[in-house]
C-alpha atoms as a PDB file:
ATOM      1  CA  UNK A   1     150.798 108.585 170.935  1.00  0.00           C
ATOM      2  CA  UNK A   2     148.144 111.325 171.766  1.00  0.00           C
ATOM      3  CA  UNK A   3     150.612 113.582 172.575  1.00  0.00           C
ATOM      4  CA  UNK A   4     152.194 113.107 168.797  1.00  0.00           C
ATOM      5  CA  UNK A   5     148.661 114.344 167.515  1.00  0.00           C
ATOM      6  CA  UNK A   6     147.835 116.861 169.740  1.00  0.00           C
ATOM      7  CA  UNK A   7     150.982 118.774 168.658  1.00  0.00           C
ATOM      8  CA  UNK A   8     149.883 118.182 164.677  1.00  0.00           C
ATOM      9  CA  UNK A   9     146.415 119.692 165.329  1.00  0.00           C
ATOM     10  CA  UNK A  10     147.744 122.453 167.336  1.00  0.00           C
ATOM     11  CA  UNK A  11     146.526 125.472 165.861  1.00  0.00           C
ATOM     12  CA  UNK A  12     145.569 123.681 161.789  1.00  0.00           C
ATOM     13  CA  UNK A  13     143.597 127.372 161.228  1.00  0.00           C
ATOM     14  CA  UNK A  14     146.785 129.548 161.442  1.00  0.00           C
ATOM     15  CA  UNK A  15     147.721 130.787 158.341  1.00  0.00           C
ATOM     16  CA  UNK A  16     144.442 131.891 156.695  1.00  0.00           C
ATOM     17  CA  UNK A  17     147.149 131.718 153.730  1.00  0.00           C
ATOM     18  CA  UNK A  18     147.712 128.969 151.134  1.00  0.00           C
ATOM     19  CA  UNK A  19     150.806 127.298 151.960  1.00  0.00           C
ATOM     20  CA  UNK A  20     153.559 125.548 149.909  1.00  0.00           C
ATOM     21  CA  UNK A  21     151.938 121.639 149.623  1.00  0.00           C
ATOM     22  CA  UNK A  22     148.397 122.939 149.839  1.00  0.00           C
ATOM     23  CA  UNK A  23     148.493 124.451 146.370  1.00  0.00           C
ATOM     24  CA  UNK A  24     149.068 121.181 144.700  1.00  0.00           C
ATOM     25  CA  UNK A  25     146.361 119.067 146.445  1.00  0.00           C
ATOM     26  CA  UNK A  26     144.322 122.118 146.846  1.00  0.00           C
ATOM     27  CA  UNK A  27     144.458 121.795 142.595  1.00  0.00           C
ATOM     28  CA  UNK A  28     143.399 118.369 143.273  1.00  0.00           C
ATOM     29  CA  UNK A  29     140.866 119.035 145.584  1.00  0.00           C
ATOM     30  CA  UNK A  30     138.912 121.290 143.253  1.00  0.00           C
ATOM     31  CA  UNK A  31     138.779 119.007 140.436  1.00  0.00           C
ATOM     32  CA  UNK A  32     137.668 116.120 142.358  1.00  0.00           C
ATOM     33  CA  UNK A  33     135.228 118.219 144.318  1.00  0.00           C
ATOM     34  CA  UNK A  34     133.915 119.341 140.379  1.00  0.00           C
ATOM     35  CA  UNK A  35     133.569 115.533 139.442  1.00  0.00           C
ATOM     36  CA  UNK A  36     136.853 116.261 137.380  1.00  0.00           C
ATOM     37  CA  UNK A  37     139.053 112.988 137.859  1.00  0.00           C
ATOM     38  CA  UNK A  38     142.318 112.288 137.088  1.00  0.00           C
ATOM     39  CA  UNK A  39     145.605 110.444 137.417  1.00  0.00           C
ATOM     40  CA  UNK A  40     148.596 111.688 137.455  1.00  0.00           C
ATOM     41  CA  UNK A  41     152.608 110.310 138.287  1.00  0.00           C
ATOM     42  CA  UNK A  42     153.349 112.258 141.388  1.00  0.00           C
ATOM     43  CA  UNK A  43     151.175 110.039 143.673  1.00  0.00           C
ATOM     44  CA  UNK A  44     148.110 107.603 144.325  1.00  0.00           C
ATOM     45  CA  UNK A  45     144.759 109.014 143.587  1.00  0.00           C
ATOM     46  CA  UNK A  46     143.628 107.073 146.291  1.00  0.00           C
ATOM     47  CA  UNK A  47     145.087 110.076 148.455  1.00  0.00           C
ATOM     48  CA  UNK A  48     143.964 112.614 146.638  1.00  0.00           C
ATOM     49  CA  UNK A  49     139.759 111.550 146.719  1.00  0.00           C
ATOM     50  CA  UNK A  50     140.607 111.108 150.365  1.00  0.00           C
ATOM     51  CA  UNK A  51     141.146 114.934 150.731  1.00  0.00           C
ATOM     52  CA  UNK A  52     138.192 115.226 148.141  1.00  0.00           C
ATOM     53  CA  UNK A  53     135.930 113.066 150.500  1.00  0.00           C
ATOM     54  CA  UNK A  54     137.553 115.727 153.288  1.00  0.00           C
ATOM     55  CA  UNK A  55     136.275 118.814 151.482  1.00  0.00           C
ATOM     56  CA  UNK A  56     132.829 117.418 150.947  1.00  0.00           C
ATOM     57  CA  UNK A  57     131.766 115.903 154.573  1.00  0.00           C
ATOM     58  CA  UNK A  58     132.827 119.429 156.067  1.00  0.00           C
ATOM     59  CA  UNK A  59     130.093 121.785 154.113  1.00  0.00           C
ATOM     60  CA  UNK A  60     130.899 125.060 152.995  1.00  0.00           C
ATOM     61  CA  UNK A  61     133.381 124.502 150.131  1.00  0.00           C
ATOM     62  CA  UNK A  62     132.494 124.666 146.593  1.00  0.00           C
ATOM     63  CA  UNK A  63     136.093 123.727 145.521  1.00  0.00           C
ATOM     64  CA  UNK A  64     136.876 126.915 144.379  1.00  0.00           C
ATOM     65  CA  UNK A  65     140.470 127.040 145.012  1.00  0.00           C
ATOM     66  CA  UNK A  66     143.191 129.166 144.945  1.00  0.00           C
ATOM     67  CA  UNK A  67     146.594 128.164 143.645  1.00  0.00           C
ATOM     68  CA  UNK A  68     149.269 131.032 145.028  1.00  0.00           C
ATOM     69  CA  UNK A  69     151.376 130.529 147.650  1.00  0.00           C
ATOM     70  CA  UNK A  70     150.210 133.288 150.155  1.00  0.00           C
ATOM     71  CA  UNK A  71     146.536 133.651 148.904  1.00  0.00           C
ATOM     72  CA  UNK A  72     144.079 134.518 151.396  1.00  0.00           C
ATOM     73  CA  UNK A  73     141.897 131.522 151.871  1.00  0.00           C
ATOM     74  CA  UNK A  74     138.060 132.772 151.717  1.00  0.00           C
ATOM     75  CA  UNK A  75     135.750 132.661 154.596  1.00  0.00           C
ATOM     76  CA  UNK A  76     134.066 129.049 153.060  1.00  0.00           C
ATOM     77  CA  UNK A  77     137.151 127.153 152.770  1.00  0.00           C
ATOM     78  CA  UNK A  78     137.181 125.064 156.408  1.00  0.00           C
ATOM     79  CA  UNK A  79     141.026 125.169 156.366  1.00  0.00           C
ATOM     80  CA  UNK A  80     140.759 123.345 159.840  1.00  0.00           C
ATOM     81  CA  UNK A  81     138.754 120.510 158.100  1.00  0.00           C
ATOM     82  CA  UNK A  82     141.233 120.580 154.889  1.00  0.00           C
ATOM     83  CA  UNK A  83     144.750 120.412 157.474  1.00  0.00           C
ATOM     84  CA  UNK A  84     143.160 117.767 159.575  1.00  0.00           C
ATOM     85  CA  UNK A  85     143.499 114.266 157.105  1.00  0.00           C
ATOM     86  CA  UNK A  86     147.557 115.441 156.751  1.00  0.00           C
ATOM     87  CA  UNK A  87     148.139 116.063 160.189  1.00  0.00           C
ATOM     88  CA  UNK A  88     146.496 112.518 161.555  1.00  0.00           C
ATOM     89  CA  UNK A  89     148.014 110.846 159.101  1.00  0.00           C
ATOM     90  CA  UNK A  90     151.474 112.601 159.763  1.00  0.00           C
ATOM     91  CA  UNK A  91     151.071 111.587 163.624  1.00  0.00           C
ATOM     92  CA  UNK A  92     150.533 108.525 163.176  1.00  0.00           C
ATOM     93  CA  UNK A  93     153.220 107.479 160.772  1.00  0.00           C
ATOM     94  CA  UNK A  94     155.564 106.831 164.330  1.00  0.00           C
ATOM     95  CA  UNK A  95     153.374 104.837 165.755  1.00  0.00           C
ATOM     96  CA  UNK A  96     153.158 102.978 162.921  1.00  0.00           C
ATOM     97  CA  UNK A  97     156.854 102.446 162.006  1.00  0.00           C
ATOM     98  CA  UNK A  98     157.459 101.033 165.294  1.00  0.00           C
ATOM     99  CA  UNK A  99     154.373  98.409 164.892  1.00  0.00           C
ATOM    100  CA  UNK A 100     155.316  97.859 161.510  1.00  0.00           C
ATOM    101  CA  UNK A 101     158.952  96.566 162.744  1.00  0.00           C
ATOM    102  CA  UNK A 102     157.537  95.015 166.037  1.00  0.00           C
ATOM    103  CA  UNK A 103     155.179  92.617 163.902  1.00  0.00           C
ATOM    104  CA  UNK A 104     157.934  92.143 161.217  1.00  0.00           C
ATOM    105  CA  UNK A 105     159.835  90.434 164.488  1.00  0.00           C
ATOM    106  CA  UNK A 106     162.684  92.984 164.718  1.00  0.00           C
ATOM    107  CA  UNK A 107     163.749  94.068 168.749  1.00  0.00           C
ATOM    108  CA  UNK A 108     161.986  96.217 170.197  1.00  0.00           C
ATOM    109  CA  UNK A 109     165.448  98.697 170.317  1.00  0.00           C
ATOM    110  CA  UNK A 110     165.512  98.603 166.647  1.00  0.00           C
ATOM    111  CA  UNK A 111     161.865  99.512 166.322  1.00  0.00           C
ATOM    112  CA  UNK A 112     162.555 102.570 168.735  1.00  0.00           C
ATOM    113  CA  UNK A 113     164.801 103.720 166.428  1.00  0.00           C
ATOM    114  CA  UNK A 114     163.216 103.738 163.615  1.00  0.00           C
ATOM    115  CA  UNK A 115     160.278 105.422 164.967  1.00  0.00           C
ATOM    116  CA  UNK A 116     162.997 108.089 166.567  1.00  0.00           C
ATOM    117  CA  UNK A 117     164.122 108.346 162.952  1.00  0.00           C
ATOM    118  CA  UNK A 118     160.784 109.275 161.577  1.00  0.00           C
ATOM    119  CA  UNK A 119     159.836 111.972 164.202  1.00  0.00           C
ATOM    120  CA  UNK A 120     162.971 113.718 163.633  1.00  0.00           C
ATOM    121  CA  UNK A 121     163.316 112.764 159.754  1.00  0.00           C
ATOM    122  CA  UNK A 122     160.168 115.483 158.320  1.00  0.00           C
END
């Protein structure tokens, strides 16, 4: 399982650029970070405090944000910080699939799989 992680937080500051997702939640994140809440259809807002509650324990960002794909991320933004919630969560999704259909009583082959299936699904 640690080996699943370690490759996710392999190297979370390259790219001192905005990438694709992080201009959406990165919208997110400023408003939250501003007290500006909101709900909208494309996904829990649970989530999306959880990356606000991200930007505020590491200090240094004002939730300024920019929203272009390829925009150079300003010396205060801890991108590290900001990369790390996704990543853990993203590692630990196989893990979880196989518990999940372990406790749900299916074989242990059939669990394999599935956790096989979301490694290689992305």
């Amino acid at each position: 399982m640690l080996g699943f992680l370690k490759q996710r937080l392999w190297a979370l500051s390259y790219h001192r650029a905005v990438v694709f997702d992080e201009v959406y939640y990165g919208q997110f994140l400023s408003l939250y970070m501003k007290r500006i809440f909101l709900i909208d259809d494309s996904g829990p807002p649970f989530g999306h405090m959880l990356f606000a509650l991200g930007g505020m324990l590491f200090r240094g960002f004002d939730g300024n944000f920019l929203n272009r794909i390829g925009a150079e991320y300003s010396s205060n933004v801890p991108i590290w910080a900001l990369r790390l919630l996704p990543a853990i969560a993203g590692g630990l999704c196989i893990p979880l699939a196989y518990q999940i259909l372990v406790e749900l009583q299916f074989t242990h082959f059939v669990a394999l799989g599935a956790a096989v299936l979301t490694l290689f699904g992305k």
